[in-house]
Protein backbone atom coordinates (compact mmCIF):
# COMPACT_ATOMS: atom_id res chain seq x y z
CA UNK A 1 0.00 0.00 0.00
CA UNK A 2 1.84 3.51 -1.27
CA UNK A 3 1.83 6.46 0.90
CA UNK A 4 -1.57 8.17 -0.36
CA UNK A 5 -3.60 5.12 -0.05
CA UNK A 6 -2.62 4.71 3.34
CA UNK A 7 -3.16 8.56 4.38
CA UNK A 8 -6.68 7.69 2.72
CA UNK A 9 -7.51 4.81 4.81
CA UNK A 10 -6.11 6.80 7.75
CA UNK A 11 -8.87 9.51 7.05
CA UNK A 12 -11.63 6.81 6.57
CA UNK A 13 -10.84 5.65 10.12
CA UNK A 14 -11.05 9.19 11.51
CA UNK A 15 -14.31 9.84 9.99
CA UNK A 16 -16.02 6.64 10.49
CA UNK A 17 -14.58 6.72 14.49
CA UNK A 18 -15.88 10.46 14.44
CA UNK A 19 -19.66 9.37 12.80
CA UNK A 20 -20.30 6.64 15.64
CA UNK A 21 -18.77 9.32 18.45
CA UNK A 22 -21.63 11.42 17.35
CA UNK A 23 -24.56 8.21 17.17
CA UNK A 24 -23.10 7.24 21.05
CA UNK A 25 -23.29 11.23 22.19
CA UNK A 26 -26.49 11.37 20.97
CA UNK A 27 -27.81 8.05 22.40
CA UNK A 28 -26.20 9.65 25.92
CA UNK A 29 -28.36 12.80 25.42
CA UNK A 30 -31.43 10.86 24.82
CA UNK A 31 -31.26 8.33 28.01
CA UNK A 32 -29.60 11.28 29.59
CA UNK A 33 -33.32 13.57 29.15
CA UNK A 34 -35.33 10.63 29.69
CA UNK A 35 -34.23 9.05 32.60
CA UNK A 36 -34.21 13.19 34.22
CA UNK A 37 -37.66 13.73 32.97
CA UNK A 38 -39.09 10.51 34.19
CA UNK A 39 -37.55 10.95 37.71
CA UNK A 40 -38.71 14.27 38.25
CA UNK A 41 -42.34 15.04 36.30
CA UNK A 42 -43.45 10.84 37.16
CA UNK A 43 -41.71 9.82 40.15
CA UNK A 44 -44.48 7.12 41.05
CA UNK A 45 -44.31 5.99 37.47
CA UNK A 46 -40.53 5.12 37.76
CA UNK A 47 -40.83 3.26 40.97
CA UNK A 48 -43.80 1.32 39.49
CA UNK A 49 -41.74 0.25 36.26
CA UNK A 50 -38.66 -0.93 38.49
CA UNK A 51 -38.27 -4.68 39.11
CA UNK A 52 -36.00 -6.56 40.83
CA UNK A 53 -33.23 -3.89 40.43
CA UNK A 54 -34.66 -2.52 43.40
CA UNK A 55 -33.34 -5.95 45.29
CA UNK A 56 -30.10 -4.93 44.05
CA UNK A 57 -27.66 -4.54 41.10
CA UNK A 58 -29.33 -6.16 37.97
CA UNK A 59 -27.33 -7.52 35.04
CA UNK A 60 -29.38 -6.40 31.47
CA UNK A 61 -28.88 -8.76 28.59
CA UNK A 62 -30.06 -7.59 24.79
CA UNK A 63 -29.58 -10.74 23.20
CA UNK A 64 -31.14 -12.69 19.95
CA UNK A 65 -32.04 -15.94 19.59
CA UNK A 66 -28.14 -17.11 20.70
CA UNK A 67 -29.17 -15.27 24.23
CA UNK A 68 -33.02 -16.24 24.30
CA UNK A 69 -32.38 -20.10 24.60
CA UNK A 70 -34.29 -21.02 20.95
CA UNK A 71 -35.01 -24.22 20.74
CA UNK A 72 -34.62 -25.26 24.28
CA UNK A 73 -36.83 -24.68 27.85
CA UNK A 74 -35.74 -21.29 29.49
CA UNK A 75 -34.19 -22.63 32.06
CA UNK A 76 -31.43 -24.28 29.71
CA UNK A 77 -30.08 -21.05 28.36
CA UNK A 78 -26.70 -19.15 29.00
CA UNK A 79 -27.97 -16.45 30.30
CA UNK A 80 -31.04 -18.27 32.31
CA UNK A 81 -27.86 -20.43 33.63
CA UNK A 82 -25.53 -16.88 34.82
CA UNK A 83 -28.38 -16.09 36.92
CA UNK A 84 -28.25 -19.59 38.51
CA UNK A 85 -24.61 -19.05 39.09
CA UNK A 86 -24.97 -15.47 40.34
CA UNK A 87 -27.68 -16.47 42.85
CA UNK A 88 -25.27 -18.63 43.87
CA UNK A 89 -22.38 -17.23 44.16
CA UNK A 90 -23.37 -13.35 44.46
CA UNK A 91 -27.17 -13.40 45.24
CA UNK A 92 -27.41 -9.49 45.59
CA UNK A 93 -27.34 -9.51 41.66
CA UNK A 94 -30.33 -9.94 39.22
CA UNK A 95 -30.53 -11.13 35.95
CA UNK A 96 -32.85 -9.51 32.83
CA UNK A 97 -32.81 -11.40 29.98
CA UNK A 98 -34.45 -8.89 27.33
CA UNK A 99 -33.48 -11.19 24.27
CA UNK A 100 -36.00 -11.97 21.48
CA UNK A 101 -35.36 -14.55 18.71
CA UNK A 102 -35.11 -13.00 15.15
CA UNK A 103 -33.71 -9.46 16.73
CA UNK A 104 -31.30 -6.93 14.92
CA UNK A 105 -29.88 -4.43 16.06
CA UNK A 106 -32.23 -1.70 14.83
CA UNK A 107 -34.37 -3.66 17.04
CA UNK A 108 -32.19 -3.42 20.16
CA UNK A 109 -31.84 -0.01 19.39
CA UNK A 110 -35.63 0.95 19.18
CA UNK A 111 -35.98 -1.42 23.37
CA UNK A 112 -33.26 -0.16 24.73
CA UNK A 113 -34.28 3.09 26.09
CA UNK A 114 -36.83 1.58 27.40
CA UNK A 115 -35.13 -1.49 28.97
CA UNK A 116 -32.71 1.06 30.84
CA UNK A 117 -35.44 2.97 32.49
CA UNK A 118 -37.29 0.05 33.72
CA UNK A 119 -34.65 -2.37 34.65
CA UNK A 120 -32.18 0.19 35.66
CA UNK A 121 -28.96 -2.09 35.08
CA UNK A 122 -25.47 -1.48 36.53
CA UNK A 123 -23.92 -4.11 33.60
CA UNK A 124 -25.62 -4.15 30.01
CA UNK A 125 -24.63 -7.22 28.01
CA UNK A 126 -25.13 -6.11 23.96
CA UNK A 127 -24.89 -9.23 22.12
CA UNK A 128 -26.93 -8.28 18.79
CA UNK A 129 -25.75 -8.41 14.92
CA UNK A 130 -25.81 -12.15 14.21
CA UNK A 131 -29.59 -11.55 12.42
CA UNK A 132 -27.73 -8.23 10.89
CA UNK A 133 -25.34 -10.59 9.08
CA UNK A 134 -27.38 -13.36 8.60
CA UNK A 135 -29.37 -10.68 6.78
CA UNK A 136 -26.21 -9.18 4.53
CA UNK A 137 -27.36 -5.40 6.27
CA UNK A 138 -24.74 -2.84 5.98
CA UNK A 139 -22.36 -3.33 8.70
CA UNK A 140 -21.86 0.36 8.77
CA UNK A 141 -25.74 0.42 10.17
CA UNK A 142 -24.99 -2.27 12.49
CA UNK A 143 -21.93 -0.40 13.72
CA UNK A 144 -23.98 2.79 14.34
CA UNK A 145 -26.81 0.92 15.90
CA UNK A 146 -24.20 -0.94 18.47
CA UNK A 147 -22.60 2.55 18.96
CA UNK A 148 -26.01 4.13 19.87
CA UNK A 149 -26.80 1.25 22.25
CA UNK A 150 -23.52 1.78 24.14
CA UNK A 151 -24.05 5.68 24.09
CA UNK A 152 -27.56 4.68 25.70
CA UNK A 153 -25.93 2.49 28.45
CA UNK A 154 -23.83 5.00 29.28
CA UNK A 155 -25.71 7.30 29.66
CA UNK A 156 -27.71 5.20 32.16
CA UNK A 157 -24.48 5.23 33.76
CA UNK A 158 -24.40 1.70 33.28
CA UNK A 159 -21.09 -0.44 32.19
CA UNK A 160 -21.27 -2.80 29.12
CA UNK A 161 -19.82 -5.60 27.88
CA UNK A 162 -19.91 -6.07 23.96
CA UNK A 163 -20.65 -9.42 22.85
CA UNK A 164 -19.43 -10.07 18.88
CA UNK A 165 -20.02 -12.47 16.35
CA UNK A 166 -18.73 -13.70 13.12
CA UNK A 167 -20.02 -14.25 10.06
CA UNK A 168 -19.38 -17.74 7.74
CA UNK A 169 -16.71 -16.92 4.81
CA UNK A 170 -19.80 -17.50 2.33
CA UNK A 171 -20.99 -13.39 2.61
CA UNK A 172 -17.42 -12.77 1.32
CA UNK A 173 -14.30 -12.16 2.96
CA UNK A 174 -14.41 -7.94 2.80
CA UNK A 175 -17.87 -8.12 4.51
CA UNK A 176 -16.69 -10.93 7.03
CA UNK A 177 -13.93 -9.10 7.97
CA UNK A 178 -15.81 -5.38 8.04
CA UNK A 179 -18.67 -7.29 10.35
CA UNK A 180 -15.74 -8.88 12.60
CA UNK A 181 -14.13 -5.07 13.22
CA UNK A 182 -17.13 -3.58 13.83
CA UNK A 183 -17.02 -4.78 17.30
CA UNK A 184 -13.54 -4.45 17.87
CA UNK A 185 -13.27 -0.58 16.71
CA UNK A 186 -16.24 0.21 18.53
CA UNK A 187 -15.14 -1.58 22.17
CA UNK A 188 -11.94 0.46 21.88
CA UNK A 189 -13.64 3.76 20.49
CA UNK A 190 -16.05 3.64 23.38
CA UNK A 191 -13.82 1.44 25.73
CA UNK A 192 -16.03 -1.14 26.89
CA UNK A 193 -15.51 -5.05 27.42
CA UNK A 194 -15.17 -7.21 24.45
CA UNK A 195 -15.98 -10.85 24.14
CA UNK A 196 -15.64 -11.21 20.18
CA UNK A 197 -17.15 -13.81 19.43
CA UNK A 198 -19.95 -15.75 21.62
CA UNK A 199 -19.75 -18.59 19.71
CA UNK A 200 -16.19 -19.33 19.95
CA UNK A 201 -15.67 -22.36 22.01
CA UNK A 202 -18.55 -24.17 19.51
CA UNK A 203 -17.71 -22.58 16.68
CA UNK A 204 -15.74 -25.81 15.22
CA UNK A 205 -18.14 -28.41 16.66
CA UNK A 206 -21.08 -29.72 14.62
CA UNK A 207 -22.39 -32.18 17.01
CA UNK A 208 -23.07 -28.82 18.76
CA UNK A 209 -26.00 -27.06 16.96
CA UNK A 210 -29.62 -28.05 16.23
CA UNK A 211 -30.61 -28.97 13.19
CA UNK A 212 -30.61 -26.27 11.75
CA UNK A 213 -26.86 -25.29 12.02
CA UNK A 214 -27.34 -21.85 13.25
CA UNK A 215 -28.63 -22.63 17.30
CA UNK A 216 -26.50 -23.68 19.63
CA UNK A 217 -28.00 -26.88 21.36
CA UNK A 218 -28.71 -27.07 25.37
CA UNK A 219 -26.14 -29.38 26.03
CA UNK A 220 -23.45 -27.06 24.98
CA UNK A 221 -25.31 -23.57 26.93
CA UNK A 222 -22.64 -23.99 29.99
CA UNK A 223 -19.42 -23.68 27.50
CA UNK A 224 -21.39 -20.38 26.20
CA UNK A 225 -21.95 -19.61 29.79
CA UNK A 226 -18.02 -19.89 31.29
CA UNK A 227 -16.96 -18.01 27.99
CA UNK A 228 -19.13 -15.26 28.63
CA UNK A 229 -18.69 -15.38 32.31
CA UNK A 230 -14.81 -14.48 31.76
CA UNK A 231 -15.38 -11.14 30.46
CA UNK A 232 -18.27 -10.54 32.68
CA UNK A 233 -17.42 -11.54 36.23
CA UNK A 234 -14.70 -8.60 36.52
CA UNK A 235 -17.70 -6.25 35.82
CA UNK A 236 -19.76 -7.42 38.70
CA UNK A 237 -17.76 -6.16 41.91
């Protein structure tokens, strides 16, 4: 690569870091307003829409179908299992599992405002884009919408950890590799926790899916649990 095309890719980087600065300091404004607004014009409101975050820190999980157990009873999920181990191990802490099969992140985007003010989580888990890729959408989109989701979190002054995927080498290797990225330039734009890929100790294991090649099967949910639970339990002091 000569010395222009580099400056060039330099200046993409810059303006691409600088677009999804703006999405997350906008998504920080809007939670920001909200959150005020609802605490001081409908106080009763706010206490009415709390759950069990008022038994103590809560753990908020936006999730697809790789986080909403499809294909299996409730209880046999990853994240249904974490909140077995927390109760556990560190009962003070709650569980939400806000995942819904099929979701993208445009979806996530669109619930999370509202997930924030009722749950009122001190950890938010984003692990959305698989249905994104799945779906060949721009990964620039996806990018913004994960960057808006962050800005959100943060702005309900609550830590994240960023969950990634990867994509199968049959959408091409450019978008594979753009989808990949996303969530490592956005974890160290907005420096939050990175797991990149959920998937990862499965990923090479066939006997591991349903039939249909995409779901993880129940049997496997307590590898997805202790990989997730290694970038996770640092968060929950």
């Amino acid at each position: 690569m000569g010395r222009l095309q580099e400056e060039v890719v330099m200046q993409q980087r810059d303006s691409v870091a600088s677009r999804y600065a703006a999405v997350r300091w906008s998504a920080q404004c809007a939670i920001g307003l909200m959150l005020t607004a609802l605490l001081a014009w409908a106080p009763s409101a706010a206490a009415q829409d709390r759950t069990s975050a008022d038994a103590g820190p809560t753990v908020l999980v936006m999730g697809d179908s790789l986080s909403a157990g499809y294909g299996m009873t409730a209880a046999e999920g990853w994240v249904a299992l974490l909140a077995d181990r927390l109760a556990t191990r560190t009962p003070r802490w709650n569980v939400v599992n806000a995942s819904i099969s099929g979701e993208t992140t445009a979806g996530g985007r669109s619930r999370i405002i509202d997930a924030l003010a009722r749950h009122r989580p001190q950890v938010v888990v984003i692990a959305l884009g698989a249905n994104d890729g799945l779906r060949g959408l721009p990964t620039a989109s996806t990018a913004a919408n994960l960057a808006w989701m962050i800005g959100a979190a943060h702005g309900a002054h609550a830590e994240v950890l960023l969950v990634g995927m990867q994509m199968p080498p049959n959408l091409g290797a450019e978008y594979t590799r753009a989808f990949a990225g996303n969530y490592r330039t956005l974890a160290d734009r907005f420096d939050v926790a990175l797991l990149p890929f959920l998937l990862e100790p499965i990923a090479l294991d066939p006997d591991a899916y349903q039939a249909d090649n995409l779901h993880p099967l129940a049997a496997v949910q307590p590898r997805l649990l202790e990989h997730v639970w290694e970038a996770l339990e640092p968060m929950l002091d």
